[in-house]
Protein backbone atom coordinates (compact mmCIF):
# COMPACT_ATOMS: atom_id res chain seq x y z
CA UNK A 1 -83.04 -76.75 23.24
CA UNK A 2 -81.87 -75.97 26.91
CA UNK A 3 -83.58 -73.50 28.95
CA UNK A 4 -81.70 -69.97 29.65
CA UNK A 5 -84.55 -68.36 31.69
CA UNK A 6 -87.47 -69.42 32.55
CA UNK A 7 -106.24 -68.56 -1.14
CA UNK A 8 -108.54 -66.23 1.06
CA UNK A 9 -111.23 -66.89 -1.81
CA UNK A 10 -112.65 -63.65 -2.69
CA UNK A 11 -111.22 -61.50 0.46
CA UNK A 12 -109.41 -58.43 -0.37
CA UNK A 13 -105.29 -58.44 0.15
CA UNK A 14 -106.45 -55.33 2.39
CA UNK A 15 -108.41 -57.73 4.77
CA UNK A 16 -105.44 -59.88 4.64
CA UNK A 17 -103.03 -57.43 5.90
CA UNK A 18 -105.43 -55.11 7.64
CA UNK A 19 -103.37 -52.36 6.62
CA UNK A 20 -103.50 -49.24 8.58
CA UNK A 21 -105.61 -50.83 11.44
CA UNK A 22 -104.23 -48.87 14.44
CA UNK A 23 -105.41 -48.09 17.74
CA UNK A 24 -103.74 -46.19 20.90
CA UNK A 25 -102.31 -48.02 23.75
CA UNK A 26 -101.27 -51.01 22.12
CA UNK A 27 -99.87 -53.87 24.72
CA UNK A 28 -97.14 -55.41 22.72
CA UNK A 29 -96.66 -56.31 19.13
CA UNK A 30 -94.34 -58.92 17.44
CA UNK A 31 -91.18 -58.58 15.09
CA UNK A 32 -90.52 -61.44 13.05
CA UNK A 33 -87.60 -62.05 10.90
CA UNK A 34 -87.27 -64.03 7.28
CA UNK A 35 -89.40 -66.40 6.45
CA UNK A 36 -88.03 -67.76 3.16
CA UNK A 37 -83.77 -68.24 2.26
CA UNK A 38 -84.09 -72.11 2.03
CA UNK A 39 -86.65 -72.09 4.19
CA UNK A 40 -87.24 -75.21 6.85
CA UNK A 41 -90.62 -76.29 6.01
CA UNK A 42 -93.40 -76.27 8.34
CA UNK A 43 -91.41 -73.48 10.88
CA UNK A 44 -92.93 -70.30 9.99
CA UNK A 45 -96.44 -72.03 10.65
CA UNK A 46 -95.18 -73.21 14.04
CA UNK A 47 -93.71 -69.45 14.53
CA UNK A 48 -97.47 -67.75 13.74
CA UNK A 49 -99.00 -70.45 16.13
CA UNK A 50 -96.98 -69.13 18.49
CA UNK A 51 -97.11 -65.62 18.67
CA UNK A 52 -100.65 -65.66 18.01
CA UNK A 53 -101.58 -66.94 21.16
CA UNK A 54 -100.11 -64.13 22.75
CA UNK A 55 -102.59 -61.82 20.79
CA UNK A 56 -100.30 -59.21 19.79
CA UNK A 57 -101.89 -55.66 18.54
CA UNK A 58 -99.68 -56.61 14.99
CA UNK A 59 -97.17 -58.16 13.49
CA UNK A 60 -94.26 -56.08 11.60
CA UNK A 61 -92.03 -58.79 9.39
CA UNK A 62 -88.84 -57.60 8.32
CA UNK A 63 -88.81 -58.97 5.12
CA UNK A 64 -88.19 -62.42 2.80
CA UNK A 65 -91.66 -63.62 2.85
CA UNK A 66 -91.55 -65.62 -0.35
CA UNK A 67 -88.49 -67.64 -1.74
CA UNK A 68 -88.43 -64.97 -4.81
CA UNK A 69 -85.66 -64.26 -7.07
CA UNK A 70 -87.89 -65.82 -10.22
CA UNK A 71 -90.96 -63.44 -12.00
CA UNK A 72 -92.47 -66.28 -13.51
CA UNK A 73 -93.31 -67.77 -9.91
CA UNK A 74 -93.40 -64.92 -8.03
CA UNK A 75 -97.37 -64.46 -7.64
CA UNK A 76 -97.92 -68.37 -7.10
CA UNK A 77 -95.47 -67.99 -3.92
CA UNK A 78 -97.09 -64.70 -2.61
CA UNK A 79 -100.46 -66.71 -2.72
CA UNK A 80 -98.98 -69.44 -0.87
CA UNK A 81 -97.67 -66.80 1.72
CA UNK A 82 -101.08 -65.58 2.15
CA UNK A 83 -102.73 -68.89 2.86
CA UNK A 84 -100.50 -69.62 5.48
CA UNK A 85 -101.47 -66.31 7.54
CA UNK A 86 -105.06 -66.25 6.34
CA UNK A 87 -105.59 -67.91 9.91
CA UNK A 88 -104.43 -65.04 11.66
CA UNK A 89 -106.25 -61.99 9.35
CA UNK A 90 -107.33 -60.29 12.36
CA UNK A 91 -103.78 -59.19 13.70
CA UNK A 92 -102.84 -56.55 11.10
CA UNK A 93 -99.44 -57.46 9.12
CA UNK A 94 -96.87 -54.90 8.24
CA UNK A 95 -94.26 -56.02 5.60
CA UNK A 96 -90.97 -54.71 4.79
CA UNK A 97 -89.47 -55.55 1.61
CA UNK A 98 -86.65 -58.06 1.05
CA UNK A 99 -83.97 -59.44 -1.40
CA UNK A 100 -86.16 -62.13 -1.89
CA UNK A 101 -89.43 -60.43 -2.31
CA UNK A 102 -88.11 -57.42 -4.91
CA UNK A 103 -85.37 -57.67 -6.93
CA UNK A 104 -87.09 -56.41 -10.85
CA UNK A 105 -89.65 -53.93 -11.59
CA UNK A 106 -92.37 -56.96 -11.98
CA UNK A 107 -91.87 -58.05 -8.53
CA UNK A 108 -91.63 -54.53 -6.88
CA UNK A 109 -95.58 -54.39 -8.37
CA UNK A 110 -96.77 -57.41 -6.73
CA UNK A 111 -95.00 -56.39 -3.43
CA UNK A 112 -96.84 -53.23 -3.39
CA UNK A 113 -99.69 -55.59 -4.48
CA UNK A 114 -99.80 -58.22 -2.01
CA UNK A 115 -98.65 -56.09 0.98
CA UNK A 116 -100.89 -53.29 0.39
CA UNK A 117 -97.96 -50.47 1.02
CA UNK A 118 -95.31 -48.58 -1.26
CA UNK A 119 -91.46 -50.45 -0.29
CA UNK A 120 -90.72 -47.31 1.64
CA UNK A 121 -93.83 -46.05 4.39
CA UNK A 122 -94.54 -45.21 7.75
CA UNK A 123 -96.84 -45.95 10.28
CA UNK A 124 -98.05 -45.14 13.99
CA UNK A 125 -99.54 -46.90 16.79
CA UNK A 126 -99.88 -46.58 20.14
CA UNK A 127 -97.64 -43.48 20.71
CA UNK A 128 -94.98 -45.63 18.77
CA UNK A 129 -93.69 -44.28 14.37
CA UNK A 130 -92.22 -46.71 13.02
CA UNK A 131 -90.32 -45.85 9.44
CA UNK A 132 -89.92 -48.63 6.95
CA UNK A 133 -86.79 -48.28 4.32
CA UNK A 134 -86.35 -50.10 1.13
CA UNK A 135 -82.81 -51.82 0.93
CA UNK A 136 -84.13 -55.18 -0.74
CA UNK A 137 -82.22 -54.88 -3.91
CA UNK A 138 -78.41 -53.53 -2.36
CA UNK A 139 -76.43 -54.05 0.77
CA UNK A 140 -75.79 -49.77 0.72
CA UNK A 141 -78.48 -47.47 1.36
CA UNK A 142 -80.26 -46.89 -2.40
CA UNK A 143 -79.88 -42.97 -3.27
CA UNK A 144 -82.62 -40.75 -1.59
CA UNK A 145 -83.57 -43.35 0.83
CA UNK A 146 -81.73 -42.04 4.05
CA UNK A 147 -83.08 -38.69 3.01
CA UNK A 148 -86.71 -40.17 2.53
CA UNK A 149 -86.17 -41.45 6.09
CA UNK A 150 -85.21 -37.50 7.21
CA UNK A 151 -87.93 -36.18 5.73
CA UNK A 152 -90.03 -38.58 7.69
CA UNK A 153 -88.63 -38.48 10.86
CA UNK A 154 -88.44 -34.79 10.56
CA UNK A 155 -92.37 -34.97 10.20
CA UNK A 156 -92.95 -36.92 12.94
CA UNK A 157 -90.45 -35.36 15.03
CA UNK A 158 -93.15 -35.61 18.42
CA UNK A 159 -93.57 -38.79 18.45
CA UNK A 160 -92.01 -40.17 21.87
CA UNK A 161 -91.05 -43.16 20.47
CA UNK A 162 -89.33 -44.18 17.07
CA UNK A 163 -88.62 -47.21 15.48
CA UNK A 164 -86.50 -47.55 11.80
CA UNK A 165 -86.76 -50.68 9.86
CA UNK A 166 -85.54 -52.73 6.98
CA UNK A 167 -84.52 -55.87 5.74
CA UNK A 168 -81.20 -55.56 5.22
CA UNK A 169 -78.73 -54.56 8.09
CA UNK A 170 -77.13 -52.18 6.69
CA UNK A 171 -75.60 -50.60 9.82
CA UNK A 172 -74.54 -54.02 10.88
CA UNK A 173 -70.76 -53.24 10.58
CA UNK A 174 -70.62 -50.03 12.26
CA UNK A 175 -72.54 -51.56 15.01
CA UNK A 176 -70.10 -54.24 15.16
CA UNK A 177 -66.82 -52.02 15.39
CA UNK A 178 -69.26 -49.71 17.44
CA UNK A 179 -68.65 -46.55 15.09
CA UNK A 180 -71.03 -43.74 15.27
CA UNK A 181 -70.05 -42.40 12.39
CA UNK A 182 -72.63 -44.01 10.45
CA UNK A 183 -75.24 -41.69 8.42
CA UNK A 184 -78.06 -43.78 9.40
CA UNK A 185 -76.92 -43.40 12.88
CA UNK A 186 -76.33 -39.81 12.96
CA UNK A 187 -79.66 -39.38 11.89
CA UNK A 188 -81.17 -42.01 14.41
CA UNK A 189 -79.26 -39.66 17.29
CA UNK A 190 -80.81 -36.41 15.54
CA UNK A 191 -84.54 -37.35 15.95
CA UNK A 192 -84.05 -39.78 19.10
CA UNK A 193 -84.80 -43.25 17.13
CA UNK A 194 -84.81 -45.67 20.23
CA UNK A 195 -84.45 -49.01 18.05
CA UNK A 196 -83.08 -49.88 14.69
CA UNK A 197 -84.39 -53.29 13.21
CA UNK A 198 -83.69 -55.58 9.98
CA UNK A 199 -83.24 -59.36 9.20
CA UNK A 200 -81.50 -60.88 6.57
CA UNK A 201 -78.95 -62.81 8.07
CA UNK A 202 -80.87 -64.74 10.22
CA UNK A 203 -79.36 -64.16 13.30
CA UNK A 204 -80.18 -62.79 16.56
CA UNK A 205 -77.63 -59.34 16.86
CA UNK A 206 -77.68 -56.65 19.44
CA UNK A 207 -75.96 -53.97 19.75
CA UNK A 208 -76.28 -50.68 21.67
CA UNK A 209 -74.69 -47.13 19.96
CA UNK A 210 -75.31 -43.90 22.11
CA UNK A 211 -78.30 -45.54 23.40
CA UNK A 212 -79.81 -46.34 20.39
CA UNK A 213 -80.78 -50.25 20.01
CA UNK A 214 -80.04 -52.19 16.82
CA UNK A 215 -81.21 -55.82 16.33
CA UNK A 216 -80.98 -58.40 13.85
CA UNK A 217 -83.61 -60.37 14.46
CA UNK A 218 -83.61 -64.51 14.43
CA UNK A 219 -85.02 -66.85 11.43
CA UNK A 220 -88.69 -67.33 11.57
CA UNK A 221 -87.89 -70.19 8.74
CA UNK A 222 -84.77 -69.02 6.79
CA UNK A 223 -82.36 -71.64 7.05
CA UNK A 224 -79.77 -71.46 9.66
CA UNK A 225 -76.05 -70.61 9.00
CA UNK A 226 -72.44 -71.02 10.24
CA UNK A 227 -72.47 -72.75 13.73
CA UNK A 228 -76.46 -73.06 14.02
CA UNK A 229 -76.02 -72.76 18.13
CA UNK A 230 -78.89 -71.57 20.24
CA UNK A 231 -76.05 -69.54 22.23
CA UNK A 232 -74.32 -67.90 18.82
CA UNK A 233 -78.06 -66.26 17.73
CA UNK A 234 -78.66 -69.00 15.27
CA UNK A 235 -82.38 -70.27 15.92
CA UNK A 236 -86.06 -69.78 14.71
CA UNK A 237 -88.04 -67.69 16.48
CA UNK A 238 -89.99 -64.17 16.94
CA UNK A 239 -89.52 -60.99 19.35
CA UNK A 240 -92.38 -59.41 21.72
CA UNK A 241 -92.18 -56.22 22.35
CA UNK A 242 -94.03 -53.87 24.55
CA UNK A 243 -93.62 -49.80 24.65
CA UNK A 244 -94.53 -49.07 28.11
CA UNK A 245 -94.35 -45.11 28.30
CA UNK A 246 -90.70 -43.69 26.64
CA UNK A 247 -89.12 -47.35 27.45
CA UNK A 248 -89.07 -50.33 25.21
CA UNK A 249 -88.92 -53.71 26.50
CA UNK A 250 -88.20 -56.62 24.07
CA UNK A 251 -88.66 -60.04 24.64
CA UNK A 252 -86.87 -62.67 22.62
CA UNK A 253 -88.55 -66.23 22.04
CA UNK A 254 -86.67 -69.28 20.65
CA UNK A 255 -89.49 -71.90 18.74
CA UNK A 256 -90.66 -74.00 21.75
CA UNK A 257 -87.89 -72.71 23.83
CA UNK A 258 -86.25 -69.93 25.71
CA UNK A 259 -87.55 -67.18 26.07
CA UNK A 260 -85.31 -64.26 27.06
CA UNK A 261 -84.70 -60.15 27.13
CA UNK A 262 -82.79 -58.79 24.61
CA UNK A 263 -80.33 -57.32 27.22
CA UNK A 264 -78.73 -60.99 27.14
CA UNK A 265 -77.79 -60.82 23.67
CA UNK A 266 -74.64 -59.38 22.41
CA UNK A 267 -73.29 -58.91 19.23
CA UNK A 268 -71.35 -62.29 19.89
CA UNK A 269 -74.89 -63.82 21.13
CA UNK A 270 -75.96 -64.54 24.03
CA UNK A 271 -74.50 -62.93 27.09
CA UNK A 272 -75.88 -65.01 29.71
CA UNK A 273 -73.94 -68.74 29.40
């Protein structure tokens, strides 16, 4: 890829996650998009290695961690999921819950199970609120979850910075025709969300409503759609991002490639040919 600028045995799934471990003044912390969705074997392990040695303050994955979609195999794959970041225990893991990781009432339990949280929650750190939503099992906001995420940002109205999250992009096609019409959106504007984020598609998206960011992130092993071009947002990687005072400064990283600010990317991909 060309350049564009330069089993834990006996542990708890608490320890695993380190859920809740939180401390002010965080430097950066990583987002990382869908693991599983015929995953590529061997690339979310490369992705980890990776954005470990940058020592983030945590890790907040928007969703897909197992392949899913089957109760009978379900707990096997969650297992499997936790092996693979055992490695890294001491950066606390935030999951958000996708189509492939709930979709029954059986798998809903071992979510909450295996990442420690409810499939709606929020969180702070840093100065920085982030609000999960739950949109694994429907493309439309399920009922009572936009005003969940009222009631939450309503709460935590102070905080300078605010982040919304969830697997699926639902605003995806307002911020495509740029409409800020959009519930979600009118609420973002209301309580001064900087950044909207979700996954699910796989591919890198920006777009920029009233100054509020939105971002599909890229594959962290998800297989890779349409044109699979480096240039169109189709690539495996994970996003840095650092919350220096009020502003927000991501960094987007290709697997053993480019790294480059999200201000390059458009909603076409990237900006800068």
């Amino acid at each position: 890829m060309r350049r564009i600028l330069a089993g834990l045995g006996g542990l708890a799934v608490a320890a695993w996650l380190a859920v809740g471990v939180a401390a002010p003044n965080y430097p950066h912390f990583v987002l990382l998009g869908d693991r599983t969705g015929e995953a590529r074997p061997g690339v979310y392990e490369r992705v980890w290695r990776e954005l470990a040695a940058t020592q983030p303050a945590f890790v907040l994955s928007v969703g897909d961690t197992i392949q899913g979609l089957n109760d009978d195999t379900a707990e096997a794959e969650w297992r499997e999921a936790r092996r693979i970041v055992e490695p890294y225990r001491r950066i606390p893991l935030y999951l958000v819950p996708g189509n492939h990781d709930v979709w029954s009432e059986a798998s809903e339990r071992l979510f909450r199970q295996y990442a420690g949280r409810a499939t709606h929650y929020s969180f702070d750190s840093g100065g920085a609120h982030f609000t999960v939503l739950d949109n694994s099992r429907s493309d439309e906001w399920p009922a009572g979850e936009l005003a969940w995420l009222e009631g939450d940002l309503r709460e935590h109205a102070a905080a300078p910075v605010k982040f919304v999250v969830s697997h699926r992009p639902s605003w995806l096609l307002d911020a495509a025709l740029g409409s800020t019409s959009g519930p979600l959106h009118r609420l973002a504007k209301r309580y001064g969300v900087c950044c909207v984020v979700a996954g699910h598609v796989h591919q890198l998206i920006h777009a920029e409503l009233e100054g509020v960011a939105y971002l599909s992130l890229p594959s962290a092993g998800g297989h890779l759609r349409l044109s699979g071009k480096y240039e169109d947002g189709w690539f495996f990687g994970w996003t840095g991002v650092e919350v220096r005072g009020g502003e927000v400064v991501f960094q987007v990283h290709a697997l053993d490639g480019a790294a480059t600010p999200l201000s390059a990317w458009g909603r076409a991909g990237l900006l800068v040919r």
